[in-house]
Protein backbone atom coordinates (compact mmCIF):
# COMPACT_ATOMS: atom_id res chain seq x y z
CA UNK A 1 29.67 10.60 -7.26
CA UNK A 2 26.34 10.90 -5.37
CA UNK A 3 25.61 9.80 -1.79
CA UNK A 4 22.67 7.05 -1.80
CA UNK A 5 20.56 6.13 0.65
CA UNK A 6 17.93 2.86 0.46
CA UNK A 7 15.04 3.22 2.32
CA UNK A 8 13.05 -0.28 3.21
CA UNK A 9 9.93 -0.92 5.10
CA UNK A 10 9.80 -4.29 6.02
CA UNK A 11 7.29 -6.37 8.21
CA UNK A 12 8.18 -10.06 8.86
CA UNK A 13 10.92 -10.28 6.71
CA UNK A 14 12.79 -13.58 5.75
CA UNK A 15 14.85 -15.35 3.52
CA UNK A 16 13.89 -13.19 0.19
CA UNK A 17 14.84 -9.80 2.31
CA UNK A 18 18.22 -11.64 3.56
CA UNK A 19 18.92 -11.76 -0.49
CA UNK A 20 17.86 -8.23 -0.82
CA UNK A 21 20.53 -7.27 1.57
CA UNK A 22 23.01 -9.42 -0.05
CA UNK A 23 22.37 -8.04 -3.56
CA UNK A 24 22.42 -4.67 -2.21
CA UNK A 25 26.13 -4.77 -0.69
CA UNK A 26 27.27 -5.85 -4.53
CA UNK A 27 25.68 -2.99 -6.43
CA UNK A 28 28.28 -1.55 -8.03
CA UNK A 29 27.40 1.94 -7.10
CA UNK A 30 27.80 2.21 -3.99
CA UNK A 31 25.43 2.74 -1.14
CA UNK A 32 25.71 4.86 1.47
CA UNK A 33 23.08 3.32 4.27
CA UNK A 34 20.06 0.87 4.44
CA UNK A 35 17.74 2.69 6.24
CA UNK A 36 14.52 0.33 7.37
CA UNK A 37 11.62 1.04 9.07
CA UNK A 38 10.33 -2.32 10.50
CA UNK A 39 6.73 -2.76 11.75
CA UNK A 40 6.51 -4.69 15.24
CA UNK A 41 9.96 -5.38 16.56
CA UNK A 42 9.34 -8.48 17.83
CA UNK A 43 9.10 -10.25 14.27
CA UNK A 44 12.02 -8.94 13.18
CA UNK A 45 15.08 -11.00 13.35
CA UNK A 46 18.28 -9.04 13.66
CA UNK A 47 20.32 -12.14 12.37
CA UNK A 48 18.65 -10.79 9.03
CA UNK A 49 21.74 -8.00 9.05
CA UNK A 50 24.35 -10.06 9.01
CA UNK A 51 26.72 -9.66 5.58
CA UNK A 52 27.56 -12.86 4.10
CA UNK A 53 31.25 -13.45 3.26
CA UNK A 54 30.73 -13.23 -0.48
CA UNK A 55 28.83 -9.97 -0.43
CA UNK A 56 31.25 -7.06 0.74
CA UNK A 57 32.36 -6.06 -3.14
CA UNK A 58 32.35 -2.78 -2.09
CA UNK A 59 34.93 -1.19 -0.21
CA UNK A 60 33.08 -0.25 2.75
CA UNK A 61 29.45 -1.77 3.57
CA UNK A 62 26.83 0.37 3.88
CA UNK A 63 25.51 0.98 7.23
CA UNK A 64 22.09 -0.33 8.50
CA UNK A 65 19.69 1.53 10.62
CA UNK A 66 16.95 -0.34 12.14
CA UNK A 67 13.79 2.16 13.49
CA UNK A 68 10.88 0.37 14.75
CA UNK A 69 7.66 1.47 14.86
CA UNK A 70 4.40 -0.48 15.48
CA UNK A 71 1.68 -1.45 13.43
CA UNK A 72 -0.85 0.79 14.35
CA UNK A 73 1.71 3.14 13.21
CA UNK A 74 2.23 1.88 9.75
CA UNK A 75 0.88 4.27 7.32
CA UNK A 76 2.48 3.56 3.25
CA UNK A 77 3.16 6.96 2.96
CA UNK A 78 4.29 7.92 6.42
CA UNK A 79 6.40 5.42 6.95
CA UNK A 80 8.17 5.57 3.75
CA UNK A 81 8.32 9.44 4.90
CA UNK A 82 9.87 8.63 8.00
CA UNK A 83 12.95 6.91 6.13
CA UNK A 84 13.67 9.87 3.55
CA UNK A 85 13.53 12.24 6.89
CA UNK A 86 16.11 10.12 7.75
CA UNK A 87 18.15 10.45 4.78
CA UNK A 88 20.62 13.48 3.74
CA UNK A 89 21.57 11.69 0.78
CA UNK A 90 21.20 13.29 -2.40
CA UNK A 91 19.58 10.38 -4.44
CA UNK A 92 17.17 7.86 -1.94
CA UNK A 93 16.10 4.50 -3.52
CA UNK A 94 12.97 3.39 -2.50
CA UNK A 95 12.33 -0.78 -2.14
CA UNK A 96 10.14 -3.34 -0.71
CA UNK A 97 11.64 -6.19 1.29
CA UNK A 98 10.49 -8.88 -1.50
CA UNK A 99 12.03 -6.71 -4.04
CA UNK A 100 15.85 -8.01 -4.64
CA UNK A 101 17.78 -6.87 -7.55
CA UNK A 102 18.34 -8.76 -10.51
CA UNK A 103 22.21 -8.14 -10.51
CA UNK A 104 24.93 -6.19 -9.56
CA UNK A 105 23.99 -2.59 -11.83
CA UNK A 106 20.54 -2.04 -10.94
CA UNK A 107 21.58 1.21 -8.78
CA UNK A 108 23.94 2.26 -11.30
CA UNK A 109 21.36 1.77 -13.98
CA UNK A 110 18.55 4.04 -12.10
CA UNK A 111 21.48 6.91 -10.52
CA UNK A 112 22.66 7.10 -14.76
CA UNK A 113 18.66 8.30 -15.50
CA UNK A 114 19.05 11.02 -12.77
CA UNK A 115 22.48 12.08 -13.61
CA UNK A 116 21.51 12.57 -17.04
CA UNK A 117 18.09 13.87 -17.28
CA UNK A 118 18.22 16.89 -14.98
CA UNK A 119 14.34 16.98 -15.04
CA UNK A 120 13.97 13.28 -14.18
CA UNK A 121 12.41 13.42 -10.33
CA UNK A 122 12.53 9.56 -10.06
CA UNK A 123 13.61 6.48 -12.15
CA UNK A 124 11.91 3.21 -11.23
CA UNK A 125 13.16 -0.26 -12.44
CA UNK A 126 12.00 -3.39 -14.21
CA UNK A 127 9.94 -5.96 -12.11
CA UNK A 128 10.59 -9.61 -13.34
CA UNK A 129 8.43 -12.33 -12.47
CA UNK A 130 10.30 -15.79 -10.85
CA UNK A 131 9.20 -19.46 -10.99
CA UNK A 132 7.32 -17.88 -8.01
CA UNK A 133 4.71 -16.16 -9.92
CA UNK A 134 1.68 -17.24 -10.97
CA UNK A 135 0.60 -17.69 -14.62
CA UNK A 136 -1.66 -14.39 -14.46
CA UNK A 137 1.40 -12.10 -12.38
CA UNK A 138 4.08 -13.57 -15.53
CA UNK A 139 2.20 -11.49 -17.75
CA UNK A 140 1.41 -8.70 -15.84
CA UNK A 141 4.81 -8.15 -15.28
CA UNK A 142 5.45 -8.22 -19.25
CA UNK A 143 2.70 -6.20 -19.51
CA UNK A 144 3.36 -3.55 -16.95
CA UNK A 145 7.22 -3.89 -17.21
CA UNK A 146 8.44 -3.78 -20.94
CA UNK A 147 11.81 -3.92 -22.32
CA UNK A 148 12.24 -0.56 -23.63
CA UNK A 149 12.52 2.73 -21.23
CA UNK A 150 10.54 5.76 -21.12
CA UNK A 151 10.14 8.99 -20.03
CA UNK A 152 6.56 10.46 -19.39
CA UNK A 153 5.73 13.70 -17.88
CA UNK A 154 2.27 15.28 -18.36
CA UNK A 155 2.09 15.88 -22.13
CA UNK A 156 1.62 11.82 -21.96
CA UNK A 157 -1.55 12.11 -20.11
CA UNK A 158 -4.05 11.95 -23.01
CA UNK A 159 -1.97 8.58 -24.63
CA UNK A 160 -0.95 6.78 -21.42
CA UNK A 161 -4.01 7.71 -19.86
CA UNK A 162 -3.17 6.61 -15.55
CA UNK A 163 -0.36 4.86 -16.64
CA UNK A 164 1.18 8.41 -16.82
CA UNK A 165 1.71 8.23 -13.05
CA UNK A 166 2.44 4.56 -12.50
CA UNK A 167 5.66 4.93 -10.86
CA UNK A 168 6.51 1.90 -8.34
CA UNK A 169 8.28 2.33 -5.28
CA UNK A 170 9.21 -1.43 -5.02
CA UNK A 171 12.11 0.05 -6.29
CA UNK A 172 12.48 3.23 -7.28
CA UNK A 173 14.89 5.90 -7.10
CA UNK A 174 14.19 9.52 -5.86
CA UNK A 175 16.03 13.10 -6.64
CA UNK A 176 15.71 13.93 -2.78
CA UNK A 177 15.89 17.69 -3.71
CA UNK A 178 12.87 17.27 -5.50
CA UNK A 179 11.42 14.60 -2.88
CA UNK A 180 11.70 17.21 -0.21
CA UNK A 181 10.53 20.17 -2.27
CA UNK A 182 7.02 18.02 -2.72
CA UNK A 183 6.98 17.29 0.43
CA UNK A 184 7.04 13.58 -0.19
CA UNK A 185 4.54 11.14 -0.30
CA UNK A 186 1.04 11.66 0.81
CA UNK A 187 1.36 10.71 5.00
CA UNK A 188 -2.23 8.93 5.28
CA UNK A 189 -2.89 6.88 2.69
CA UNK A 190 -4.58 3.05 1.92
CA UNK A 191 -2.44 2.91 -1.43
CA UNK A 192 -0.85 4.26 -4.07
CA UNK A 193 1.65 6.80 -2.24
CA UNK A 194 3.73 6.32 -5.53
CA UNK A 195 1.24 7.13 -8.04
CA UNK A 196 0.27 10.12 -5.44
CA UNK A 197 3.50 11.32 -5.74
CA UNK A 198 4.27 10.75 -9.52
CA UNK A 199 1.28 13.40 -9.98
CA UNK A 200 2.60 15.76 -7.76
CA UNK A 201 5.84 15.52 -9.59
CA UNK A 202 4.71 15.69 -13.29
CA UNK A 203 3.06 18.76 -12.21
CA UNK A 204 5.50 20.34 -10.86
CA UNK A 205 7.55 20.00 -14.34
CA UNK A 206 9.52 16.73 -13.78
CA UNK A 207 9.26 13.61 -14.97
CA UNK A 208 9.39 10.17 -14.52
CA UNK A 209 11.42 7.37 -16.08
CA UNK A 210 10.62 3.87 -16.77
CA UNK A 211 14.89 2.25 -16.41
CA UNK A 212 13.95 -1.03 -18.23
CA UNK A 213 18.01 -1.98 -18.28
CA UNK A 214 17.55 -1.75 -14.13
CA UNK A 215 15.95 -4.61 -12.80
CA UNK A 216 14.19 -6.43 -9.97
CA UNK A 217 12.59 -9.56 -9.03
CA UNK A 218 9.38 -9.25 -7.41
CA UNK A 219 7.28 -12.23 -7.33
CA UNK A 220 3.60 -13.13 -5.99
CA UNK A 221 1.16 -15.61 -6.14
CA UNK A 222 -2.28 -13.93 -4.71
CA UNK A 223 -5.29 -16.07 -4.65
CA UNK A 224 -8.59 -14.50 -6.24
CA UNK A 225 -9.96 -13.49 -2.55
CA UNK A 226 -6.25 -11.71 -2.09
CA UNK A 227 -6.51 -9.96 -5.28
CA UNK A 228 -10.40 -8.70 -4.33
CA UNK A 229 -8.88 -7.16 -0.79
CA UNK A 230 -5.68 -5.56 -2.78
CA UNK A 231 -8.42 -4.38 -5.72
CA UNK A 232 -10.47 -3.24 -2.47
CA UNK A 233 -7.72 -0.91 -1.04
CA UNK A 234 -6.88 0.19 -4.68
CA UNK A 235 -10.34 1.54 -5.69
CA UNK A 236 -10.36 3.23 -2.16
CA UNK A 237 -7.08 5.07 -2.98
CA UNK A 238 -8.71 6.24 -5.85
CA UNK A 239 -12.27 6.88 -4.99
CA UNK A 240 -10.06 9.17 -1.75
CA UNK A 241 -7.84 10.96 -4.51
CA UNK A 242 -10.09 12.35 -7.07
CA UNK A 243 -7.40 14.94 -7.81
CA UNK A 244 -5.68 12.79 -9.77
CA UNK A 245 -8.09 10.12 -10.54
CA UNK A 246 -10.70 12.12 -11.24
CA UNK A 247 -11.86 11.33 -15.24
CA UNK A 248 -9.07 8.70 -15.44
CA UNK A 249 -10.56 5.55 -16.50
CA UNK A 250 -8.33 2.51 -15.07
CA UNK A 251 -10.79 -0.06 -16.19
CA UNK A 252 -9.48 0.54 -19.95
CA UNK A 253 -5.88 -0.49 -19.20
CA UNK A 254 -7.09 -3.20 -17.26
CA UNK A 255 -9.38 -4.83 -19.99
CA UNK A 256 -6.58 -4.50 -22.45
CA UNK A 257 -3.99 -6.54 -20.57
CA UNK A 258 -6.91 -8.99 -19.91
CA UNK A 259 -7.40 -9.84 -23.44
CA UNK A 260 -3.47 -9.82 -24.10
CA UNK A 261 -3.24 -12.41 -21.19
CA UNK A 262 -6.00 -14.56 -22.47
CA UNK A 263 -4.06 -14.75 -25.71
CA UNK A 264 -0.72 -14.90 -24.31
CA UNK A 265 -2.18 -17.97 -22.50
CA UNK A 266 -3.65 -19.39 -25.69
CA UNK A 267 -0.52 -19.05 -27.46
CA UNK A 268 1.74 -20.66 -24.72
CA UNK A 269 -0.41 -24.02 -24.50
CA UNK A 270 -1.19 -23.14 -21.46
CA UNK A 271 -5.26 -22.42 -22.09
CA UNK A 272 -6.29 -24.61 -19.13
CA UNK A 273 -5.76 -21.71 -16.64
CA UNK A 274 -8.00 -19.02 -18.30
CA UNK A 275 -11.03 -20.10 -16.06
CA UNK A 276 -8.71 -19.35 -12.83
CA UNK A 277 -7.70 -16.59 -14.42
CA UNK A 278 -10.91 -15.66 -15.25
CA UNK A 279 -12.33 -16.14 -11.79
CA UNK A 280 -9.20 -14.24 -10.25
CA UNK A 281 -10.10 -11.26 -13.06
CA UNK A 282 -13.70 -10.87 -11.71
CA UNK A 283 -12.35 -10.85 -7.75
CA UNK A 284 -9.78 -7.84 -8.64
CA UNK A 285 -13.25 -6.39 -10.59
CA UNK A 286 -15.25 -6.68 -8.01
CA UNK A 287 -12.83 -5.35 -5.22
CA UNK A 288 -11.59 -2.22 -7.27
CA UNK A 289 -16.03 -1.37 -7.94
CA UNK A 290 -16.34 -2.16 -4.00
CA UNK A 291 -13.68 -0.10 -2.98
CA UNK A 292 -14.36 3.31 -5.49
CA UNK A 293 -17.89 2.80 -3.93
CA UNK A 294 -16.49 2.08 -0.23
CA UNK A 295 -18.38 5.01 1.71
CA UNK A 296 -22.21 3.41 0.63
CA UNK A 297 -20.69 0.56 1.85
CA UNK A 298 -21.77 -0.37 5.72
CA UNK A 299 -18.40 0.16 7.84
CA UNK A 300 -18.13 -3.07 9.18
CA UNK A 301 -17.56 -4.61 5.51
CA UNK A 302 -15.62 -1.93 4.96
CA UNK A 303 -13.77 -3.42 8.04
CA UNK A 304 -13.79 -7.11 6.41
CA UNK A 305 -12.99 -6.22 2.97
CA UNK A 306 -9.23 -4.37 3.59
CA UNK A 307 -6.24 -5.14 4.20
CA UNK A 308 -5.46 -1.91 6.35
CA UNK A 309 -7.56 -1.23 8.97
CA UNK A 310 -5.80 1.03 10.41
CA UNK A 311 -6.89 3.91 7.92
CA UNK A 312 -10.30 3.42 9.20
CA UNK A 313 -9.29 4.49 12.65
């Protein structure tokens, strides 16, 4: 049996990381330690740790490592970096604090890709949308996060186009072998230290795997001026990394799950929310053109328009 480690950045967390925790001590596969890296230690709340009665299934919890760091510190890549280098463990799982697992076999789901596919690098799970979710995330999650698995590596490049390298780390498992050989994610980056990585790893000859039977729920509800900072960041991370952007067209995928949304919407009865959706579509538009075009762009909206300013500095 492998030894795995989680690895968590968390800032602020609450009552959706508490059931992270609590789904993580009844995995069936067992865990060796939680590993977090929490930005600013004073709004972290230690009481957060402790195991509830009804979640020690397995026969010895996993231990839980708390490193603080601050947030000028916080990088997406780095910090995530900072975990693995904390890890020995031969397979590390990846999660967000919001990210809780949808029962008790999602690690045992993700560790049976790895143990059976040699050349999988990484096996990333299902994201299901809650009550939580707005209309628009529902579908994206359908759309992003089918039922069936798959494997891509790099002979998928001219059918998936970038979703070749979409690989999420809200929870995704990582051959640390491989990890390590890659030198992990990318240290300074605004976004996308995932799909960063996925490229460097379908490269290198391994590939990635979509473990639709492993699952998670992830839910958010971002207004249209939250979706034009997130599209912001994203077009940055893209217009930063032309070697692997670089003659990728995003806005392809993007216009297709529009028009399945619109008629998914239609469909359901629930027509009355295409102009929101509509207006939130043309926010994420504008942010992702803003943010590929970010250096014409005077620095202090720049400044205004992202949600880490700390990569400016």
């Amino acid at each position: 049996m492998k030894t795995v480690d989680v690895i968590i950045p968390t800032y602020h967390p609450g009552h959706k990381f508490k059931e992270t925790l609590r789904m993580l001590r009844r995995q069936s596969y067992p865990i060796r330690r939680i590993i977090l890296i929490n930005t600013e230690e004073s709004l972290f709340d230690p009481a957060l740790l402790e195991a509830d009665s009804d979640s020690a299934v397995q026969s010895a919890l996993p231990e839980i490592s708390v490193t603080h760091i601050s947030a000028k510190d916080f990088d997406h890549g780095a910090s995530r970096n900072l975990g693995m280098q904390k890890s020995d463990a031969e397979y590390c799982l990846s999660m967000t604090d919001d990210a809780i697992p949808a029962d008790e076999r999602m690690l045992e789901m993700l560790v049976s890709v790895l143990e059976k596919d040699p050349m999988a690098g990484a096996a990333y799970a299902r994201q299901l949308a809650t009550d939580e979710s707005s209309l628009d995330e529902q579908y994206s999650r359908k759309f992003n996060y089918p039922e069936h698995s798959r494997r891509k590596t790099m002979e998928d490049l001219p059918a998936l186009g970038i979703k070749t390298f979409f690989e999420s780390n809200v929870c995704c498992l990582y051959r640390k072998a491989v990890f390590d050989r890659l030198g992990g994610f990318i240290n300074h980056t605004i976004f996308n230290e995932d799909m960063i990585y996925c490229h460097a790893m379908l490269t290198a000859g391994y590939a990635s795997v979509y473990c639709a039977e492993a699952c998670v729920y992830h839910a958010h509800n971002y207004s249209g001026l939250q979706q034009l900072h997130r599209n912001f960041d994203l077009g940055i991370s893209q217009a930063d990394h032309p070697e692997v952007f670089s003659g990728i067209r995003a806005e392809g995928e993007g216009l297709k799950m529009v028009k399945g949304c619109i008629g998914w919407l239609c469909k359901s009865g629930k027509g009355w929310y295409i102009p929101a959706y509509i207006y939130k579509t043309g926010m994420k538009y504008l942010g992702f053109r803003l943010g590929k075009a970010y250096r014409k762009l005077p620095a202090g909206l720049v400044r205004r328009l992202t949600m880490n300013k700390n990569y400016f500095v």
